[in-house]
PDB file of N, CA and C in Angstrom:
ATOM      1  N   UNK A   1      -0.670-127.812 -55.519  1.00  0.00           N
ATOM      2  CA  UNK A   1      -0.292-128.999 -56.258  1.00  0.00           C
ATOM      3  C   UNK A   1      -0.709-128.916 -57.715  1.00  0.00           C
ATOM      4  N   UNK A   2      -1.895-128.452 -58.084  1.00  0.00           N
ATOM      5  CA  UNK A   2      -2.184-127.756 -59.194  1.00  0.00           C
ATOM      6  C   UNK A   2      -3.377-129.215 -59.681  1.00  0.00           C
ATOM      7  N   UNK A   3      -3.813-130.138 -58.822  1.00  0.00           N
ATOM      8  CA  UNK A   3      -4.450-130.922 -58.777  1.00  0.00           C
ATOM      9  C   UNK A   3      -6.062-130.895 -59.800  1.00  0.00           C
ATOM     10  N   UNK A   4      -6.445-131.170 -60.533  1.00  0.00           N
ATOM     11  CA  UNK A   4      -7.446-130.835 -60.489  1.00  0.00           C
ATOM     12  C   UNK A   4      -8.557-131.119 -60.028  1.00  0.00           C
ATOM     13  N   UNK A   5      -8.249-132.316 -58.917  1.00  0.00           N
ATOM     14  CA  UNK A   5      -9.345-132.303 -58.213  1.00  0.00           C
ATOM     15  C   UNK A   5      -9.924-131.823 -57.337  1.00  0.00           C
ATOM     16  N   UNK A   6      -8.916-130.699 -56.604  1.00  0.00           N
ATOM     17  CA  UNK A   6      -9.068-130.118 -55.501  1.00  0.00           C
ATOM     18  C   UNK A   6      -8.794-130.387 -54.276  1.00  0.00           C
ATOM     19  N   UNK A   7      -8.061-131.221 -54.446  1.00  0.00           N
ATOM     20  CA  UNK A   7      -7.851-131.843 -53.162  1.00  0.00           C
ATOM     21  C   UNK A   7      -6.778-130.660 -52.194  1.00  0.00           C
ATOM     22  N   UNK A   8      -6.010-130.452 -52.784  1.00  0.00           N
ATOM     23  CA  UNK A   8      -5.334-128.706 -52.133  1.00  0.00           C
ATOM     24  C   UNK A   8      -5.867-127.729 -51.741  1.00  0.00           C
ATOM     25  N   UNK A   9      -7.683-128.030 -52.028  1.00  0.00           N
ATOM     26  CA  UNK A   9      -8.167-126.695 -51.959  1.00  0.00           C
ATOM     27  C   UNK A   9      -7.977-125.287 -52.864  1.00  0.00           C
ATOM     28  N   UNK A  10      -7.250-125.474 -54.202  1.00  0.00           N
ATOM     29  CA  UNK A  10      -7.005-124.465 -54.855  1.00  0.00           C
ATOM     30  C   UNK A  10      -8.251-123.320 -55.025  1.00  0.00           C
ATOM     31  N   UNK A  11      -9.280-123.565 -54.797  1.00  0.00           N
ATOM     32  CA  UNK A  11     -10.535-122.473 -54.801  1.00  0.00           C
ATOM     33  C   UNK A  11     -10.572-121.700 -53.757  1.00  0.00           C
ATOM     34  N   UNK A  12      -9.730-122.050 -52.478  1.00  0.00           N
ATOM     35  CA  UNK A  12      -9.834-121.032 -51.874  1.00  0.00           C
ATOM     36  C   UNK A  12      -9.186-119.764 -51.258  1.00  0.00           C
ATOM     37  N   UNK A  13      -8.473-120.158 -51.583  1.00  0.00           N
ATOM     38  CA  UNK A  13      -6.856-119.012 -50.850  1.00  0.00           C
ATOM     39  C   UNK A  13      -6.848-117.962 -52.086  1.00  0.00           C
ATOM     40  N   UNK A  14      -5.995-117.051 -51.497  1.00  0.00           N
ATOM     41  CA  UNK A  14      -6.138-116.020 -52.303  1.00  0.00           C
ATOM     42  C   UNK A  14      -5.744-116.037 -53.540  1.00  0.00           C
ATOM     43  N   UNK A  15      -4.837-116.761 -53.976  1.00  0.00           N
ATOM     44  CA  UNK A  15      -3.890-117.122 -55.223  1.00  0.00           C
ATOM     45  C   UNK A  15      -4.365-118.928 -55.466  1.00  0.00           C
ATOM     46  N   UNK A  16      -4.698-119.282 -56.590  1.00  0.00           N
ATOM     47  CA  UNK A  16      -4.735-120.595 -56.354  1.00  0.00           C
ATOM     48  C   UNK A  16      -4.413-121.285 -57.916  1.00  0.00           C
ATOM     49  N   UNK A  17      -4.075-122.390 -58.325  1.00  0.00           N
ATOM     50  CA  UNK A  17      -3.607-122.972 -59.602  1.00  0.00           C
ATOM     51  C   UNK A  17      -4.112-124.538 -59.489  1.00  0.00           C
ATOM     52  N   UNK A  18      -4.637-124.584 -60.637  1.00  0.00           N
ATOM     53  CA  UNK A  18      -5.301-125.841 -60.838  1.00  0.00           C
ATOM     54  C   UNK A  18      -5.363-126.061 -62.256  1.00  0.00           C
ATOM     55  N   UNK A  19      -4.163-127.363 -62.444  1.00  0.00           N
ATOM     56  CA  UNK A  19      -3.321-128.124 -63.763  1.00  0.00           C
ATOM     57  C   UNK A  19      -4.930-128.208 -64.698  1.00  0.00           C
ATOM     58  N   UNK A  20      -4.478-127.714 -65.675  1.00  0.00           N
ATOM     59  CA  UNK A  20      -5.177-127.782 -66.878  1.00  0.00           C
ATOM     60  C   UNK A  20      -5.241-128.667 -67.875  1.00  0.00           C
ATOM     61  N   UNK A  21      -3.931-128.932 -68.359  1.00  0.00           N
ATOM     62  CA  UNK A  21      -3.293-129.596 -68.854  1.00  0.00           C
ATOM     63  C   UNK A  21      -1.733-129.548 -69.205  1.00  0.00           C
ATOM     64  N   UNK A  22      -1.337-130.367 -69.892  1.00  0.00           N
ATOM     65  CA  UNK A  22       0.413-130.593 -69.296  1.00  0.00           C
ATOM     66  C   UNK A  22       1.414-129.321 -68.960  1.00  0.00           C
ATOM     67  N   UNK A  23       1.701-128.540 -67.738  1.00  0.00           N
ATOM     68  CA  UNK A  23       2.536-127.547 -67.966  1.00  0.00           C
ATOM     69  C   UNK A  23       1.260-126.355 -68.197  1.00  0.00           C
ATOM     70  N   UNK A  24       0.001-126.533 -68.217  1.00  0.00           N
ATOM     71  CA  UNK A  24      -0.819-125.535 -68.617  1.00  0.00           C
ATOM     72  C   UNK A  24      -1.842-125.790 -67.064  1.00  0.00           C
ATOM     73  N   UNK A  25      -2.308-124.020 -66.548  1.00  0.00           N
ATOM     74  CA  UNK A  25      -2.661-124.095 -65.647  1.00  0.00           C
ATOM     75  C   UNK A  25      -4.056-123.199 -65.766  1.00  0.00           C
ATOM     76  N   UNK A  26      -5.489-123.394 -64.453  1.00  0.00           N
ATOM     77  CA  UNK A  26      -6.057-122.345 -64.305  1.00  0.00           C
ATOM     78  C   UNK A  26      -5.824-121.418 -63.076  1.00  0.00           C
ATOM     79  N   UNK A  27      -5.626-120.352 -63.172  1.00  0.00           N
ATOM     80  CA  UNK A  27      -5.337-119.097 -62.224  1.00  0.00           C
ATOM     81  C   UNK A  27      -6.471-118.771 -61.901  1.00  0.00           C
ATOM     82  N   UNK A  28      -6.735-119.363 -60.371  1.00  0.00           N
ATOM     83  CA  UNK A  28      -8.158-118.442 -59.363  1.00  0.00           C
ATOM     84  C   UNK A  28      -7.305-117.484 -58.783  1.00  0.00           C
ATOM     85  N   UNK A  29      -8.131-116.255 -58.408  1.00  0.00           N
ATOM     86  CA  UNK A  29      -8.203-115.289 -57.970  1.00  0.00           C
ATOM     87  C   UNK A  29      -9.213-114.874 -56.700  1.00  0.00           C
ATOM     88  N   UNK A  30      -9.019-114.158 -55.150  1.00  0.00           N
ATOM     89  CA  UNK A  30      -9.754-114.165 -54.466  1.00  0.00           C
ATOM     90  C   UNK A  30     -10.786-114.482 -53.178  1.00  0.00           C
ATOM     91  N   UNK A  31     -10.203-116.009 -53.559  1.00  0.00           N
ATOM     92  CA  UNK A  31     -10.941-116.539 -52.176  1.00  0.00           C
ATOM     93  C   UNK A  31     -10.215-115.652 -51.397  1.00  0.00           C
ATOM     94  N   UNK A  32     -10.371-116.867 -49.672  1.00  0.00           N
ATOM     95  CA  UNK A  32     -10.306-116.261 -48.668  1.00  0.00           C
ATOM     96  C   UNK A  32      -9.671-117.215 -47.798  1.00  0.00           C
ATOM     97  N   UNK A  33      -9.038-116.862 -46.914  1.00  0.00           N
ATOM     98  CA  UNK A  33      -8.522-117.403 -45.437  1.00  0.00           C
ATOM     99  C   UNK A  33      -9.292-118.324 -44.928  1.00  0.00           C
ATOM    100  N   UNK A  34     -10.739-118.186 -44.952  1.00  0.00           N
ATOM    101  CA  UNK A  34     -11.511-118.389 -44.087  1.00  0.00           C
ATOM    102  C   UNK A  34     -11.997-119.928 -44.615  1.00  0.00           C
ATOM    103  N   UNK A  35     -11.955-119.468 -45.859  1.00  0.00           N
ATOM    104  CA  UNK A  35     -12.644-120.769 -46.761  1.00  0.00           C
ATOM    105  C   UNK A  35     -14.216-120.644 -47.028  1.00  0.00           C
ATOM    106  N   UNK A  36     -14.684-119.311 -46.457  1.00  0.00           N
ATOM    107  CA  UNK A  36     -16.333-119.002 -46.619  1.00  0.00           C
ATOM    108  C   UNK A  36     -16.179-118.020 -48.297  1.00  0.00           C
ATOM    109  N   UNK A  37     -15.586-118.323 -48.729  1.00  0.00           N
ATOM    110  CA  UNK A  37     -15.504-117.181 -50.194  1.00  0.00           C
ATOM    111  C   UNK A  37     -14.617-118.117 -51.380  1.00  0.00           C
ATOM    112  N   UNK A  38     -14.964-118.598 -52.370  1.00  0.00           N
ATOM    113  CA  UNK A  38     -14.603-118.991 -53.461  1.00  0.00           C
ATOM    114  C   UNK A  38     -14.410-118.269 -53.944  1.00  0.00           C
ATOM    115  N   UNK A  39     -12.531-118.487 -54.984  1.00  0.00           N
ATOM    116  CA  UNK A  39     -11.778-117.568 -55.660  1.00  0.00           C
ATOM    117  C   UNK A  39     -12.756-117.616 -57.163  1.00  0.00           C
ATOM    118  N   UNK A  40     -12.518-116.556 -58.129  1.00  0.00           N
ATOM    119  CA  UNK A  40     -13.131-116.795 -59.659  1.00  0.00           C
ATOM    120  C   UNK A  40     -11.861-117.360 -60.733  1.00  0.00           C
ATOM    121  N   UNK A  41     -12.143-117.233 -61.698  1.00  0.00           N
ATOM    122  CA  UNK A  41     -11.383-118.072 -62.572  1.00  0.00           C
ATOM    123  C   UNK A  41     -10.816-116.555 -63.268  1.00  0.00           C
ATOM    124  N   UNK A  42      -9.298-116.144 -63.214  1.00  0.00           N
ATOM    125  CA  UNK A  42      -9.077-114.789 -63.661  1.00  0.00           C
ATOM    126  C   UNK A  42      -8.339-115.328 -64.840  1.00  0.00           C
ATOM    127  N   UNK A  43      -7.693-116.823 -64.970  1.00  0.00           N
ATOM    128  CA  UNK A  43      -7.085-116.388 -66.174  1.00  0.00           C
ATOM    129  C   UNK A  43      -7.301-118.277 -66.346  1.00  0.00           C
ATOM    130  N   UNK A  44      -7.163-118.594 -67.915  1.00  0.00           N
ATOM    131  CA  UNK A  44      -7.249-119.998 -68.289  1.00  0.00           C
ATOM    132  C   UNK A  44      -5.792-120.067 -69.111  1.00  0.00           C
ATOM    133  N   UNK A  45      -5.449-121.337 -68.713  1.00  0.00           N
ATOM    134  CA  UNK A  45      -4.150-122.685 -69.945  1.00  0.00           C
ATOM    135  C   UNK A  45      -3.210-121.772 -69.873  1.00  0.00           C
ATOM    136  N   UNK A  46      -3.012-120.811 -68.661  1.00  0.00           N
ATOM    137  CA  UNK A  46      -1.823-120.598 -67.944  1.00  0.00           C
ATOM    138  C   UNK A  46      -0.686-120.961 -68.369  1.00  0.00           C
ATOM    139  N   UNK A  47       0.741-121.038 -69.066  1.00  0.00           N
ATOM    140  CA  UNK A  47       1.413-122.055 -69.248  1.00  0.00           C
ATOM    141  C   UNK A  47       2.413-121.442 -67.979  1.00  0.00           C
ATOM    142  N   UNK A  48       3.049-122.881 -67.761  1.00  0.00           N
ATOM    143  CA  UNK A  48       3.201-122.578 -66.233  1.00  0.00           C
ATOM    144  C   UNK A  48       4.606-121.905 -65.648  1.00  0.00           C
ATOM    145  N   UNK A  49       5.483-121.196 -67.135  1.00  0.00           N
ATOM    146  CA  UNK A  49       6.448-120.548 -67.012  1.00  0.00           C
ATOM    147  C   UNK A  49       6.252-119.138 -67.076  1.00  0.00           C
ATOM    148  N   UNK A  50       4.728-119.014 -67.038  1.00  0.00           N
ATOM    149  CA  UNK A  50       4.202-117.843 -67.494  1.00  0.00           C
ATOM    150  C   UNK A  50       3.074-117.139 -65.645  1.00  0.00           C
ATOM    151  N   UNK A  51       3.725-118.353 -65.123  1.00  0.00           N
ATOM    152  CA  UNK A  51       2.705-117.623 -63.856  1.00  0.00           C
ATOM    153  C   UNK A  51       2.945-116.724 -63.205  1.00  0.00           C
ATOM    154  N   UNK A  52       4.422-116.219 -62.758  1.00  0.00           N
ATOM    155  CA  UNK A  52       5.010-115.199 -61.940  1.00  0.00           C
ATOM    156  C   UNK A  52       4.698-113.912 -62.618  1.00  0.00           C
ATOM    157  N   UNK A  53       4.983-113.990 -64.345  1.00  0.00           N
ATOM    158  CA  UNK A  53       4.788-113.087 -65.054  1.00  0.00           C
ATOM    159  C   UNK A  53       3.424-112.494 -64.831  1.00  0.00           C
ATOM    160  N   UNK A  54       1.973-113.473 -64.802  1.00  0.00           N
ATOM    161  CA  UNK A  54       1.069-113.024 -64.936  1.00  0.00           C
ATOM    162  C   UNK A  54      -0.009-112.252 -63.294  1.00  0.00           C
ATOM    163  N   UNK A  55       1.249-112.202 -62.008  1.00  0.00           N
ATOM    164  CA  UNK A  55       0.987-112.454 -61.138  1.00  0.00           C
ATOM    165  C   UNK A  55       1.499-111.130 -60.861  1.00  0.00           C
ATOM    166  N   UNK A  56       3.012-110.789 -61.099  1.00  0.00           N
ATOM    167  CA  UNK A  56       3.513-109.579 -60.648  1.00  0.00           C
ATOM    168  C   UNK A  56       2.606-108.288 -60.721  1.00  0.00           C
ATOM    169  N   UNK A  57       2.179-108.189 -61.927  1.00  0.00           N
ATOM    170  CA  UNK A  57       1.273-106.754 -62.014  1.00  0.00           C
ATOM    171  C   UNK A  57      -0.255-106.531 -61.215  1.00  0.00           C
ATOM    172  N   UNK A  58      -0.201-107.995 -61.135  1.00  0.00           N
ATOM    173  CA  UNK A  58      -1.772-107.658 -59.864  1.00  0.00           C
ATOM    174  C   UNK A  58      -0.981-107.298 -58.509  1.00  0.00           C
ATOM    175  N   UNK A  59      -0.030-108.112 -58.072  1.00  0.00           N
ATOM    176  CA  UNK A  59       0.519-107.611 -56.459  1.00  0.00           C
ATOM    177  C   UNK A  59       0.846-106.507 -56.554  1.00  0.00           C
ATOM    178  N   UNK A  60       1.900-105.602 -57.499  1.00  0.00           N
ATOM    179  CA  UNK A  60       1.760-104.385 -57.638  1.00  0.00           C
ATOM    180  C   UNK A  60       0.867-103.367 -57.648  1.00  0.00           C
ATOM    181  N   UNK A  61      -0.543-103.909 -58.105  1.00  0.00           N
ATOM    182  CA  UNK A  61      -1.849-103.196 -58.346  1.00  0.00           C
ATOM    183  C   UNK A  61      -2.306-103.194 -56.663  1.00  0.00           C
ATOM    184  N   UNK A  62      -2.246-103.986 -56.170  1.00  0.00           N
ATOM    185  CA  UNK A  62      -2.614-104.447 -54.846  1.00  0.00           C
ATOM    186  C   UNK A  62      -1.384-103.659 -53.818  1.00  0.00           C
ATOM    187  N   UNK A  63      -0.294-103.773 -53.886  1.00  0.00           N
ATOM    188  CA  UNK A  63       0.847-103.047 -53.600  1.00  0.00           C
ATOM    189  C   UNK A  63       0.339-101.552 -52.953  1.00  0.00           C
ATOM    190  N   UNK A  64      -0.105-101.009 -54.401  1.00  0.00           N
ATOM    191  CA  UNK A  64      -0.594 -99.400 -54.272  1.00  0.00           C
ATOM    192  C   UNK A  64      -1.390 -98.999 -54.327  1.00  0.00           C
ATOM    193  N   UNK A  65      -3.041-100.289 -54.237  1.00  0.00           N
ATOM    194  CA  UNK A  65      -3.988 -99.460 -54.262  1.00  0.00           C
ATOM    195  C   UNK A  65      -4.590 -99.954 -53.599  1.00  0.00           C
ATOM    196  N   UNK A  66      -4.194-101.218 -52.428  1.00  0.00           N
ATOM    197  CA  UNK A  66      -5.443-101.433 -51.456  1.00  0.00           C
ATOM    198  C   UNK A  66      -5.259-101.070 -50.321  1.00  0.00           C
ATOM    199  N   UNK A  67      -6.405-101.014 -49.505  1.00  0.00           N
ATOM    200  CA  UNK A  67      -6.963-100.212 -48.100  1.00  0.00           C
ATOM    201  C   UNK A  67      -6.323-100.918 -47.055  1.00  0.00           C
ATOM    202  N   UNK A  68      -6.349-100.494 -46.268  1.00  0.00           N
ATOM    203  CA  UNK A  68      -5.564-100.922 -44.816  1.00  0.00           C
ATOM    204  C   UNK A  68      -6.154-102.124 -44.527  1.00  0.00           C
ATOM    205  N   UNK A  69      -5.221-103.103 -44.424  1.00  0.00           N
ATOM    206  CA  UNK A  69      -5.603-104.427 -43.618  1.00  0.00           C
ATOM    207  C   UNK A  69      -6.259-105.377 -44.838  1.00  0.00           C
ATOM    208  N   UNK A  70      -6.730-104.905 -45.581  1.00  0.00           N
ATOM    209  CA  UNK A  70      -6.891-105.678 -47.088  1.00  0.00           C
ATOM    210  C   UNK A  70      -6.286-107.065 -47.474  1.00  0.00           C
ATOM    211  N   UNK A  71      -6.776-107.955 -47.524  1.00  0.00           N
ATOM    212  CA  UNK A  71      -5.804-109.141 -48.137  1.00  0.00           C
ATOM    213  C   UNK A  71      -6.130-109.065 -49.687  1.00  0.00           C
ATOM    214  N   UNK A  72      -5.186-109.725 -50.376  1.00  0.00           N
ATOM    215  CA  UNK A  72      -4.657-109.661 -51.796  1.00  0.00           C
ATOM    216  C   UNK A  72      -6.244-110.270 -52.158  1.00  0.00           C
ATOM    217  N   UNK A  73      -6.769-111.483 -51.680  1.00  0.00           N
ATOM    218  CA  UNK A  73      -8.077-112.153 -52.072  1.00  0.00           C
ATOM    219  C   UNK A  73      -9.060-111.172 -51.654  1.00  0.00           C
ATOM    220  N   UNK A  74      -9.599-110.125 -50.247  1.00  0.00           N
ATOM    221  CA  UNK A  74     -10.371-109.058 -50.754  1.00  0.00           C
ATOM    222  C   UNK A  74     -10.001-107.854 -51.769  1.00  0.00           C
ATOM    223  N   UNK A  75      -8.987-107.718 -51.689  1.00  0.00           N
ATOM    224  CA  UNK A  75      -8.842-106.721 -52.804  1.00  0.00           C
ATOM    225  C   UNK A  75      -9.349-106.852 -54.202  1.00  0.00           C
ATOM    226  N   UNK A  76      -8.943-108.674 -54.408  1.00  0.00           N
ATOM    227  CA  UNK A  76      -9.785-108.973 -55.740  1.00  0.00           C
ATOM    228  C   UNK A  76     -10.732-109.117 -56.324  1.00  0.00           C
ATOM    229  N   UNK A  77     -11.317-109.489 -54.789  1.00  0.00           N
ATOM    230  CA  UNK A  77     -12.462-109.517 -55.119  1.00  0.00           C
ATOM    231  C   UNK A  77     -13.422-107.874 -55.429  1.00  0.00           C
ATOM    232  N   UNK A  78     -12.853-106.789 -54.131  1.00  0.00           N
ATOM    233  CA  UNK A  78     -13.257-105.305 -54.451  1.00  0.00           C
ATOM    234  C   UNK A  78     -13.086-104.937 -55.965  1.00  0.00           C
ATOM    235  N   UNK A  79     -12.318-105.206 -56.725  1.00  0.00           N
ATOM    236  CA  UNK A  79     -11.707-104.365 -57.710  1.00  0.00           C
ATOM    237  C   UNK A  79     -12.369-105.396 -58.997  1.00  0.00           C
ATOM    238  N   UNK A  80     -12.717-106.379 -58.662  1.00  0.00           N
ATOM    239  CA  UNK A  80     -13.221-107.621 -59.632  1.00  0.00           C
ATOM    240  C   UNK A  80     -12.250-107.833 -60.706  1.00  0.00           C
ATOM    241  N   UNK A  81     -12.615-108.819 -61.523  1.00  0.00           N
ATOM    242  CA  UNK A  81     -12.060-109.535 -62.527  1.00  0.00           C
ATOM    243  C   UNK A  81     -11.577-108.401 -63.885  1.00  0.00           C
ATOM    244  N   UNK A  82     -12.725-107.552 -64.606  1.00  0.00           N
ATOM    245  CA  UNK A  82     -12.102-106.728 -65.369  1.00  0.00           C
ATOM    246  C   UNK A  82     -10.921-105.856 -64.924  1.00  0.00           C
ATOM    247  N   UNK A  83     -10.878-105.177 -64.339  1.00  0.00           N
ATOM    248  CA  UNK A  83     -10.192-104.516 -63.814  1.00  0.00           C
ATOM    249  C   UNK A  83      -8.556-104.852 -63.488  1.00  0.00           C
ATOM    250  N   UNK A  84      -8.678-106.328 -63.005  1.00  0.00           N
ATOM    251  CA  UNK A  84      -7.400-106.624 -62.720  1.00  0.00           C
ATOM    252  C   UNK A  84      -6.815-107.011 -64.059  1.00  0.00           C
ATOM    253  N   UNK A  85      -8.368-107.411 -64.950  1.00  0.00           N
ATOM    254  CA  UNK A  85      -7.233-107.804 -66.410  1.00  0.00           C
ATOM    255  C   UNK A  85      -6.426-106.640 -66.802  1.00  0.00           C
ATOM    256  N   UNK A  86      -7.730-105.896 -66.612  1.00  0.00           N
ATOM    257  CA  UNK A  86      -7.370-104.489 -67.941  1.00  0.00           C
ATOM    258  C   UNK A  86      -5.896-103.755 -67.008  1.00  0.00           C
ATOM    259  N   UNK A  87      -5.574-103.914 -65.535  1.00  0.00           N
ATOM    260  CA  UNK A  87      -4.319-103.542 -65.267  1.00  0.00           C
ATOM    261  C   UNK A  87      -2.905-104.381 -65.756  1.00  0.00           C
ATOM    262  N   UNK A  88      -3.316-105.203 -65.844  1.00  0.00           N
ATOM    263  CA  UNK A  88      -2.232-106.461 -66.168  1.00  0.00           C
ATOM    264  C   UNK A  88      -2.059-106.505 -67.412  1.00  0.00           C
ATOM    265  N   UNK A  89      -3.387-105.854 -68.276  1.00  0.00           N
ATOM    266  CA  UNK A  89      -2.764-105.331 -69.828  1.00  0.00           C
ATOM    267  C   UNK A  89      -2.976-106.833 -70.530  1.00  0.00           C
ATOM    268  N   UNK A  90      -4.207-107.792 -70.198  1.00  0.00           N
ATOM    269  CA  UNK A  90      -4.683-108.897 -70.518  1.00  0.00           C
ATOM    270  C   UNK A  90      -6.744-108.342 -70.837  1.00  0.00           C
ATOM    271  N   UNK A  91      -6.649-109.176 -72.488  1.00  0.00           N
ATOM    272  CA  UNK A  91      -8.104-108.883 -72.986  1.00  0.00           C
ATOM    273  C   UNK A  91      -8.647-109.405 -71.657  1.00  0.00           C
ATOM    274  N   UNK A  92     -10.450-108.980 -71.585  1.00  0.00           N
ATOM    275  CA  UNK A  92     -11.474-109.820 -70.429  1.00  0.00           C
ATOM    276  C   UNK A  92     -11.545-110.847 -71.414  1.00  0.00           C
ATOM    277  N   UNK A  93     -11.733-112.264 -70.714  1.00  0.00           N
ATOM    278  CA  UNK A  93     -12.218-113.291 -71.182  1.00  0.00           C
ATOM    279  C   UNK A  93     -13.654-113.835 -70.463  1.00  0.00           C
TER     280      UNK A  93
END
């Protein structure tokens, strides 16, 4: 819903978005299925025509480089936050 209160739970699933402000979003990264693992904050003020864009090159990264049985949220968490920037070709913030 992109809520910011959380009421969707956006902190925990593997992909999650939480409204920033108008049309502008924050991108978690990482949680889990389970709900025992909070996602991190991989990208800020998102604008929100810009999310697929900023999304494709991590599933691709994930695509071809994670381990058997891996979900997209452990992978992110394995490979951490720099890493997925510096593949996606985004400064670390």
């Amino acid at each position: 819903t992109g809520c910011p209160n959380g009421c969707a739970r956006p902190y925990v699933p593997d992909i999650g978005l939480v409204g920033k402000a108008v049309g502008k979003y924050t991108l978690y990264l990482g949680g889990n299925s389970l709900g025992n693992r909070l996602s991190f904050v991989y990208d800020d003020m998102v604008p929100m025509n810009e999310i697929t864009s900023r999304l494709s090159p991590l599933l691709e990264f994930y695509k071809s480089e994670r381990e058997s049985g891996e979900s997209f949220g452990d992978f992110c968490n394995r490979m951490g936050k720099e890493a997925l920037q510096e593949k996606a070709g985004l400064a670390a913030k």
